[in-house]
N, C-alpha and C. Protein backbone atom coordinates (compact mmCIF):
# COMPACT_ATOMS: atom_id res chain seq x y z
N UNK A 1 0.85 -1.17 0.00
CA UNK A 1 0.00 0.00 0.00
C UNK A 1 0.89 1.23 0.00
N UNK A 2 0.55 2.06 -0.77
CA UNK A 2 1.82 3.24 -0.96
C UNK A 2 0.46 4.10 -0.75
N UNK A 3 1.12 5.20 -0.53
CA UNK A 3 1.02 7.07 0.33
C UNK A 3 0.28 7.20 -0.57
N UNK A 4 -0.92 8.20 -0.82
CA UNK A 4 -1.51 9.01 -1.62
C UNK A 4 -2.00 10.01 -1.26
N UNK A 5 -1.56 11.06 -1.04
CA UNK A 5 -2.07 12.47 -0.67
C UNK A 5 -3.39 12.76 -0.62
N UNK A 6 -3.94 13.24 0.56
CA UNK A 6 -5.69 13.43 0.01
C UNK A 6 -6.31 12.00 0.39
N UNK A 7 -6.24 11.10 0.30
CA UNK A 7 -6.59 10.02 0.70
C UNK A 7 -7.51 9.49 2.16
N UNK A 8 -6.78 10.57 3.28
CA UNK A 8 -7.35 10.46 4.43
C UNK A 8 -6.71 9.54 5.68
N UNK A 9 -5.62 8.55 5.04
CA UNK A 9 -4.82 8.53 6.10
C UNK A 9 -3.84 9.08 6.55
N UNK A 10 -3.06 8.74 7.71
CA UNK A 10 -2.37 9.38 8.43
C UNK A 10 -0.55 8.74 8.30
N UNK A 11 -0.11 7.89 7.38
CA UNK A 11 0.50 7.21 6.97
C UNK A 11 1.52 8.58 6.58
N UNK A 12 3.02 8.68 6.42
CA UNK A 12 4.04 9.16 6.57
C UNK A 12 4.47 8.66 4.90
N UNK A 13 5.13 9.47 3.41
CA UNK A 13 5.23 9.09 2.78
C UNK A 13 5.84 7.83 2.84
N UNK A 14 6.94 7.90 3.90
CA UNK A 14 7.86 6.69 3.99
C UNK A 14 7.36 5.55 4.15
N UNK A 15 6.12 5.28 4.89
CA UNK A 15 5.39 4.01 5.29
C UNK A 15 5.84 3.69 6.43
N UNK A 16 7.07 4.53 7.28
CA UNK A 16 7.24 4.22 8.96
C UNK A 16 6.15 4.44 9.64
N UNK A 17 5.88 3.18 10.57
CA UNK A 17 4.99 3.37 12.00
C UNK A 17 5.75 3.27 12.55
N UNK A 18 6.07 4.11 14.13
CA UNK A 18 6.77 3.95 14.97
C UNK A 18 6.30 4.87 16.01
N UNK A 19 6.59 4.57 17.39
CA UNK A 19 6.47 5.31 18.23
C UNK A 19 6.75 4.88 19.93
N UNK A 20 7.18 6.11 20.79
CA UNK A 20 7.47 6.05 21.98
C UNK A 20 6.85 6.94 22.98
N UNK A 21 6.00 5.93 23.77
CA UNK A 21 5.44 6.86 24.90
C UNK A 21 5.81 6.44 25.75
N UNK A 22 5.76 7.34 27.23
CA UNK A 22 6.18 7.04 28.76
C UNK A 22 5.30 7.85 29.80
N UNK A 23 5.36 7.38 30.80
CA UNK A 23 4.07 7.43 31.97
C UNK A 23 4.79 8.47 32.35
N UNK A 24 3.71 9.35 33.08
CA UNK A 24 3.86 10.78 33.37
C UNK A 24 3.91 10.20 34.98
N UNK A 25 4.95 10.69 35.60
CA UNK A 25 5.34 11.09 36.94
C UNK A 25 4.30 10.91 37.69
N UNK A 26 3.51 11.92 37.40
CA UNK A 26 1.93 11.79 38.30
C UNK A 26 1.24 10.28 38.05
N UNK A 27 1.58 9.81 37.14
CA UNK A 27 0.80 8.79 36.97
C UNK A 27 1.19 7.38 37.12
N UNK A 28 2.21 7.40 38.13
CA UNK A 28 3.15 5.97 38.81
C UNK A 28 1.83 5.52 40.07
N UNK A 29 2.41 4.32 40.11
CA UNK A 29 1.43 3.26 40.94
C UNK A 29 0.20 3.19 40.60
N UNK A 30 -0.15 2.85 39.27
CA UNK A 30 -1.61 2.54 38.57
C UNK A 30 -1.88 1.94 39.78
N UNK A 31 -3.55 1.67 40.20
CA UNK A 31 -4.27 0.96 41.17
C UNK A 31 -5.28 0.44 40.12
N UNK A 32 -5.42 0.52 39.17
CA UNK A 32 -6.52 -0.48 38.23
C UNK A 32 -5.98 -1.01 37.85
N UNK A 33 -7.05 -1.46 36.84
CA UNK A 33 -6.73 -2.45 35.90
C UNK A 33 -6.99 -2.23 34.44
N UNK A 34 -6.35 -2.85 33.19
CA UNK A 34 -6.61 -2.30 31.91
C UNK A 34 -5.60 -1.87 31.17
N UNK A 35 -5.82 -0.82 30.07
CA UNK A 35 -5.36 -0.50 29.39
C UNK A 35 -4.29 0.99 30.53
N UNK A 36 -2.70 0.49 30.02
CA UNK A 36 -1.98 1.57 30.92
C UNK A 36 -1.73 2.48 29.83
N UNK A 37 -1.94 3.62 30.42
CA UNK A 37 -1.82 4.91 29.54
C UNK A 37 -0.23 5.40 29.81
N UNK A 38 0.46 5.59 28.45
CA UNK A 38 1.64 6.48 28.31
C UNK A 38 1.32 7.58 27.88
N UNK A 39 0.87 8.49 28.62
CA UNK A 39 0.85 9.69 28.13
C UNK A 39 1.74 11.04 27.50
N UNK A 40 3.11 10.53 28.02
CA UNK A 40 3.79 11.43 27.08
C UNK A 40 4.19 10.69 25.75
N UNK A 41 3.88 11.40 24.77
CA UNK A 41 4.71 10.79 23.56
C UNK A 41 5.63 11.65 22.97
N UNK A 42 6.54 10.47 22.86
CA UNK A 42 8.12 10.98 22.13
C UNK A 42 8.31 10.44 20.69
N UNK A 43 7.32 9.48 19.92
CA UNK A 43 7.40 10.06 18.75
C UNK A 43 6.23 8.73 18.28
N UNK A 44 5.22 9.52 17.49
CA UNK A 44 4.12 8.95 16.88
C UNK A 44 3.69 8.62 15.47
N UNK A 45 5.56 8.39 14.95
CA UNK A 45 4.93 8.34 13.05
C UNK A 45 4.06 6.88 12.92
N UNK A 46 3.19 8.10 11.62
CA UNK A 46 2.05 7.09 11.71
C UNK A 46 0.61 7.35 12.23
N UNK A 47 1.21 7.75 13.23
CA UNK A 47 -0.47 8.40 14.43
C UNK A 47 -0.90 6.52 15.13
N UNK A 48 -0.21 5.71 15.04
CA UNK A 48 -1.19 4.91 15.87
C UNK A 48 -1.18 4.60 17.02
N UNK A 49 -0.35 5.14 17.89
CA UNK A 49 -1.02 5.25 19.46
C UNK A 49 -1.17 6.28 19.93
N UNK A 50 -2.17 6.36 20.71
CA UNK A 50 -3.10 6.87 21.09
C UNK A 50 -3.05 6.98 22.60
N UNK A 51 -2.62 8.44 23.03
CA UNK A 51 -2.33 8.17 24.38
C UNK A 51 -3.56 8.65 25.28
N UNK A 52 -4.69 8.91 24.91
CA UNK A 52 -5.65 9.17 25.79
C UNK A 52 -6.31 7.60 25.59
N UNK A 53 -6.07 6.48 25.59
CA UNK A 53 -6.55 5.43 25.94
C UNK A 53 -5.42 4.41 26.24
N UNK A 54 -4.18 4.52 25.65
CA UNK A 54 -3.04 4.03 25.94
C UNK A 54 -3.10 2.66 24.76
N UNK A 55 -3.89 3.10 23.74
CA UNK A 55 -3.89 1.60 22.48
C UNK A 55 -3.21 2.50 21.69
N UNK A 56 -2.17 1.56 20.88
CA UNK A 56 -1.63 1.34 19.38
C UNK A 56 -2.88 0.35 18.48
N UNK A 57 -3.49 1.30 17.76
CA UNK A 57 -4.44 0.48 16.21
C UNK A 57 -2.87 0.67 15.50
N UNK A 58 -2.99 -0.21 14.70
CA UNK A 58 -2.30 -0.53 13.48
C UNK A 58 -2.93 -0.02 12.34
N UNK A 59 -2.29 0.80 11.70
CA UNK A 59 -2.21 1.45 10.38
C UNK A 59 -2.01 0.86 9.21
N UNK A 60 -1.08 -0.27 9.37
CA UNK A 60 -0.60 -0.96 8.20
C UNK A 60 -0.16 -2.22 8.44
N UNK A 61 -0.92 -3.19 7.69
CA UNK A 61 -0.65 -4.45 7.57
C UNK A 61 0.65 -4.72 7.68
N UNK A 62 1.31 -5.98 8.72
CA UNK A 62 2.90 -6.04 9.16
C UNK A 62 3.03 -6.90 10.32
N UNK A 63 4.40 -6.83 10.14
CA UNK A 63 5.09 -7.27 11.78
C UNK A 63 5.56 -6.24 12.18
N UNK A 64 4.91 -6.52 13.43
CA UNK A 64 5.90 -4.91 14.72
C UNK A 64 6.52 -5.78 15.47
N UNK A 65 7.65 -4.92 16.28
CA UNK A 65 7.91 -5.62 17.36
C UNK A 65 7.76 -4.31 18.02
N UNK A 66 7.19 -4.47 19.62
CA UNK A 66 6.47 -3.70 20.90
C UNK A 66 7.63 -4.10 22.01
N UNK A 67 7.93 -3.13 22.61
CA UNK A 67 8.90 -3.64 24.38
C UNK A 67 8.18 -2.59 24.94
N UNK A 68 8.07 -2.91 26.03
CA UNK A 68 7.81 -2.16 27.38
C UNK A 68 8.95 -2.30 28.56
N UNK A 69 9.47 -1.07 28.99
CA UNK A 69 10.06 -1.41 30.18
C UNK A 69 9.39 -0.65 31.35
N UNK A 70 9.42 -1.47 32.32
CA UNK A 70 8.81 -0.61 33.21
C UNK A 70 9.80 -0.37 34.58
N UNK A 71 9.72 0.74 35.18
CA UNK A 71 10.85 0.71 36.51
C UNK A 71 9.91 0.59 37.56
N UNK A 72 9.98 -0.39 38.50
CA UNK A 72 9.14 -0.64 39.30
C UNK A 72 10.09 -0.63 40.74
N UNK A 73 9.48 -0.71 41.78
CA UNK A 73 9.66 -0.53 43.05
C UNK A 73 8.99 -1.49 43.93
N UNK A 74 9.05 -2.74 43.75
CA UNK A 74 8.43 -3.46 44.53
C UNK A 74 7.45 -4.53 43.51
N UNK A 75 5.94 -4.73 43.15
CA UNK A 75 5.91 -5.38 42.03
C UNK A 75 5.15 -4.77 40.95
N UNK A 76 5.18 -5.49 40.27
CA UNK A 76 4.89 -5.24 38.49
C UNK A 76 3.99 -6.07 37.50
N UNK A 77 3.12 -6.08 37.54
CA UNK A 77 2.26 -6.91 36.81
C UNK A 77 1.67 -6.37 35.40
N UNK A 78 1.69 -7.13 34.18
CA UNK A 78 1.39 -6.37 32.99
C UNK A 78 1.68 -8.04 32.12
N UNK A 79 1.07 -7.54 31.30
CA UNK A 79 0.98 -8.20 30.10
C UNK A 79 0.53 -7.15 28.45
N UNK A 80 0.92 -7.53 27.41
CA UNK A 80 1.15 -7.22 26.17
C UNK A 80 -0.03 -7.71 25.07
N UNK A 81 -1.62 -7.26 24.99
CA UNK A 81 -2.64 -7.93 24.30
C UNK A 81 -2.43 -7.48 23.28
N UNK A 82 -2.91 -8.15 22.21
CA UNK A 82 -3.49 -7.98 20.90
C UNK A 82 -4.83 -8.40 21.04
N UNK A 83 -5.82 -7.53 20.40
CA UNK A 83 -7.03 -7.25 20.46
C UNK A 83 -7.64 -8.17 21.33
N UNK A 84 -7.18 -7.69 22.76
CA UNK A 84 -7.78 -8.59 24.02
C UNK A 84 -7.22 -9.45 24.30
N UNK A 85 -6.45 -10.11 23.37
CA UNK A 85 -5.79 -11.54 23.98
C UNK A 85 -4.16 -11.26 24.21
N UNK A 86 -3.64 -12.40 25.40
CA UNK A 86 -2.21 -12.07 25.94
C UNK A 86 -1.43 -13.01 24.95
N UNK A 87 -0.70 -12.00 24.73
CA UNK A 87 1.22 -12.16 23.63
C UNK A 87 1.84 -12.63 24.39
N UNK A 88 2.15 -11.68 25.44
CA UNK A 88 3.54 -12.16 26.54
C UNK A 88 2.83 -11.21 27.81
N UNK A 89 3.55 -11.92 28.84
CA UNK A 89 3.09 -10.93 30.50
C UNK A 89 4.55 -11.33 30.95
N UNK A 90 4.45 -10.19 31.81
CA UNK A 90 5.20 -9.61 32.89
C UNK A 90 5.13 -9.70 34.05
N UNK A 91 5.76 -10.49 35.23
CA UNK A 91 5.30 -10.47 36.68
C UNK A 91 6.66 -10.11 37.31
N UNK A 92 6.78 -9.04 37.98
CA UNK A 92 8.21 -8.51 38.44
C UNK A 92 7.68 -8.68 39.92
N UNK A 93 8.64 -9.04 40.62
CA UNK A 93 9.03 -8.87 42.28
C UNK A 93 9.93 -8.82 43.29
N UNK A 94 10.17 -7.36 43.51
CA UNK A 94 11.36 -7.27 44.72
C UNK A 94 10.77 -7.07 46.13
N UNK A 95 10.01 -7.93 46.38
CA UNK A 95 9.11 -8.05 47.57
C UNK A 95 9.99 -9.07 48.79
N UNK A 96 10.91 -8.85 49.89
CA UNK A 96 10.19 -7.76 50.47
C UNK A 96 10.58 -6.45 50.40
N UNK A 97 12.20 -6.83 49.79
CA UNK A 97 13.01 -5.85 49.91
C UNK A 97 12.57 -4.55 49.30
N UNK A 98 12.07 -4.56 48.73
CA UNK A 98 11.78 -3.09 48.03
C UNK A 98 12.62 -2.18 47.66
N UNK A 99 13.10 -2.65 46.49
CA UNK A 99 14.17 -1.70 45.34
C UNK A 99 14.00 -1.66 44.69
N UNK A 100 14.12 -0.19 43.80
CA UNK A 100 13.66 -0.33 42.28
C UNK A 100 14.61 -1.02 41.46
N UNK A 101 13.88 -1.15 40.23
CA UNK A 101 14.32 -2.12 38.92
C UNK A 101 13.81 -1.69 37.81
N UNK A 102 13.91 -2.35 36.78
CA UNK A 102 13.12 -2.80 35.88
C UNK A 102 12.79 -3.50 35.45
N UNK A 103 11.88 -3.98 34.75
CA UNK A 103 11.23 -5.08 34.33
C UNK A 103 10.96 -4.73 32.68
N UNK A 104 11.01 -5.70 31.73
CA UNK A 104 11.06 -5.76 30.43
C UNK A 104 9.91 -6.79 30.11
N UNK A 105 9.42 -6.54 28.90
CA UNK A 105 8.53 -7.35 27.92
C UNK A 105 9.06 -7.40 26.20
N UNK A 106 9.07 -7.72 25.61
CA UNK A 106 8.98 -7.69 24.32
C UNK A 106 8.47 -8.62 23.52
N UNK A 107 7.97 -8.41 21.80
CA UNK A 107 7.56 -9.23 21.23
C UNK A 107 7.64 -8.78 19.74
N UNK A 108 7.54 -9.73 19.01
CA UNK A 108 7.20 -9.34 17.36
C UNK A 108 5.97 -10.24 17.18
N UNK A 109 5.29 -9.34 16.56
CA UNK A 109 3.12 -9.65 17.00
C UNK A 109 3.59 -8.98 15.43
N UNK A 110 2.34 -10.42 14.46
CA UNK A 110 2.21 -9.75 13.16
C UNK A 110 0.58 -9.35 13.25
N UNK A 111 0.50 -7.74 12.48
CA UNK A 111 -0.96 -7.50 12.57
C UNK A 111 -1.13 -7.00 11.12
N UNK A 112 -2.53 -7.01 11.52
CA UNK A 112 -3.56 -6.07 10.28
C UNK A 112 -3.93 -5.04 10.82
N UNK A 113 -4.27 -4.35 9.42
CA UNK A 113 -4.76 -3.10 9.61
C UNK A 113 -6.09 -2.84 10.74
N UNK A 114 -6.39 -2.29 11.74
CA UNK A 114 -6.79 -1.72 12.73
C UNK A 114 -7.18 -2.98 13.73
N UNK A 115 -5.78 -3.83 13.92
CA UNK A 115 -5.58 -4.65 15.15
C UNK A 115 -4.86 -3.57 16.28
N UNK A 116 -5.96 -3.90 17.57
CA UNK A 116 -5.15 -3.12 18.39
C UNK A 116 -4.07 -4.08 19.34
N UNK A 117 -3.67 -3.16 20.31
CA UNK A 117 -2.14 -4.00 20.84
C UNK A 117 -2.16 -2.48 22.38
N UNK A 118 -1.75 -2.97 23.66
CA UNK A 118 -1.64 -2.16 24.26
C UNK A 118 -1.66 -2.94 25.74
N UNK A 119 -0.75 -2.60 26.84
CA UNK A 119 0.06 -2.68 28.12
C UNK A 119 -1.33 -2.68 28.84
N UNK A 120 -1.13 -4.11 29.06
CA UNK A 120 -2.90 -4.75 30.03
C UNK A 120 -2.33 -4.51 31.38
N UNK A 121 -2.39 -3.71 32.61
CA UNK A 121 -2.14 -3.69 34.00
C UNK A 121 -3.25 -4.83 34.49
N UNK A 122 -2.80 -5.99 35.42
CA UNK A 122 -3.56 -6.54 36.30
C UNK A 122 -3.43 -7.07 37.82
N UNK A 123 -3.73 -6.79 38.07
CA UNK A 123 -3.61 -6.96 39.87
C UNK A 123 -3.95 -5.80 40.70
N UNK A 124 -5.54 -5.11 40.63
CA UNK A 124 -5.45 -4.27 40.45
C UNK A 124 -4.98 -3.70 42.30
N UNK A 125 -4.17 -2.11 42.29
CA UNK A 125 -3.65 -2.08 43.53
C UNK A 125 -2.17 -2.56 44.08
N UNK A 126 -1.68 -3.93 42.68
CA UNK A 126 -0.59 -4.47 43.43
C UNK A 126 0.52 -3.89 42.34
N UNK A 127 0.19 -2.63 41.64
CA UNK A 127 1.61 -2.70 41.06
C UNK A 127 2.17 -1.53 41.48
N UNK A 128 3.60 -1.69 41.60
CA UNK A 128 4.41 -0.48 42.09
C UNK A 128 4.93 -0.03 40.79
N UNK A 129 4.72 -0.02 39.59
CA UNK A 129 5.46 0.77 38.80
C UNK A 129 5.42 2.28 38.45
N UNK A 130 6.37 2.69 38.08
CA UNK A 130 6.05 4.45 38.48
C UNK A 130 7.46 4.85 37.18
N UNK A 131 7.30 6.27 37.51
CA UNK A 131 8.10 7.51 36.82
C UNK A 131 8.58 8.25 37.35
N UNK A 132 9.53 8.64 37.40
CA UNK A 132 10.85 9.89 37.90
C UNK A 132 11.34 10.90 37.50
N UNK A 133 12.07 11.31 37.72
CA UNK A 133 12.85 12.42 36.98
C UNK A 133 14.28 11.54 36.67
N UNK A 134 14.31 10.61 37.41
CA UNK A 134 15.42 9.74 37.19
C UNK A 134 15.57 8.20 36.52
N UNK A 135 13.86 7.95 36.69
CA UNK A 135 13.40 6.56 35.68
C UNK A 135 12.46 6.76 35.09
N UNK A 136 12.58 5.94 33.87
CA UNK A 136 11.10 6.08 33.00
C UNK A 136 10.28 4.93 32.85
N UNK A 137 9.74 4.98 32.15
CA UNK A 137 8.46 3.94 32.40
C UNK A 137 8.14 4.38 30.32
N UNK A 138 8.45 3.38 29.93
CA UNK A 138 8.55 3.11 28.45
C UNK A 138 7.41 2.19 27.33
N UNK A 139 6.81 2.70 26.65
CA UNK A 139 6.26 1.64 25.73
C UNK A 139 5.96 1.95 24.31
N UNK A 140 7.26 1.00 23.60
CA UNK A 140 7.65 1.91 21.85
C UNK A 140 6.86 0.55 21.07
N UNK A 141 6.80 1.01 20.11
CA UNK A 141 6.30 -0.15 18.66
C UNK A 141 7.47 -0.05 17.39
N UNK A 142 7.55 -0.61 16.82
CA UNK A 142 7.59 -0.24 15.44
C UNK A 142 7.33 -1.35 14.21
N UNK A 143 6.72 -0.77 13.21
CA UNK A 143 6.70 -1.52 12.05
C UNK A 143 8.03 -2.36 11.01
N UNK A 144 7.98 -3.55 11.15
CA UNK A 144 9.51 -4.13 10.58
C UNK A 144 9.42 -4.00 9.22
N UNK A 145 10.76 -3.52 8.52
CA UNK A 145 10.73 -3.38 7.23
C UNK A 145 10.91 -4.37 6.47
């Protein structure tokens, strides 16, 4: 599928999807459950995530590969869906000691066009992951060429 001006999508002549968001400071130690929102974004070619719900739709038929890191402080629970269903999860624990870390996910998930994909929090209440001025809290995509 190539670019066509006028067309109405949001597609980059190049055909890069890519992008990096990270959890806003204020918004460490989720207590729900669901979809975790990265609200800052550091770069969205493409347009497909979406940080007022915290989903990546897919733009273009492909393989991505998705990582999340998260810096946690105690534990960490998450998993990696595609349209509802779990890719890979995450269960971090420095319990009792309580030190931060990080914790990693990754995957290469092949999708279609408007499959979503997005950082499932569960346990709700039990995760310590958070944001700093000194750690971040990460979740990039990109489309493989």
């Amino acid at each position: 599928m190539s670019y066509e001006p006028g067309r109405g999508d949001s597609l980059p002549p190049s055909g890069t999807v890519a992008f990096t968001a990270k959890l806003k400071i204020d918004d460490s130690y989720p207590c729900y459950s669901g979809a975790m929102k990265f609200t800052t974004v550091l770069v969205n070619e493409g347009q497909g995530y979406n940080p007022g719900n915290g989903v990546f739709t897919c733009p273009m038929d492909g393989f991505y590969y998705f990582t999340v890191h998260l810096s946690v402080y105690g534990r960490g629970q998450c998993d990696l869906l595609k349209n509802g269903e779990n890719v890979v999860s995450l269960y971090h624990t420095s319990l009792p000691d309580k030190c931060s870390q990080v914790a990693s996910i990754s995957s290469v998930i092949e999708l279609s066009k408007k499959d979503d994909v997005w950082v499932n929090l569960w346990g709700p209440g039990r995760n310590d992951i958070f944001a700093s001025v000194d750690n971040d809290t990460v979740f990039s995509g990109f489309r493989l060429g």
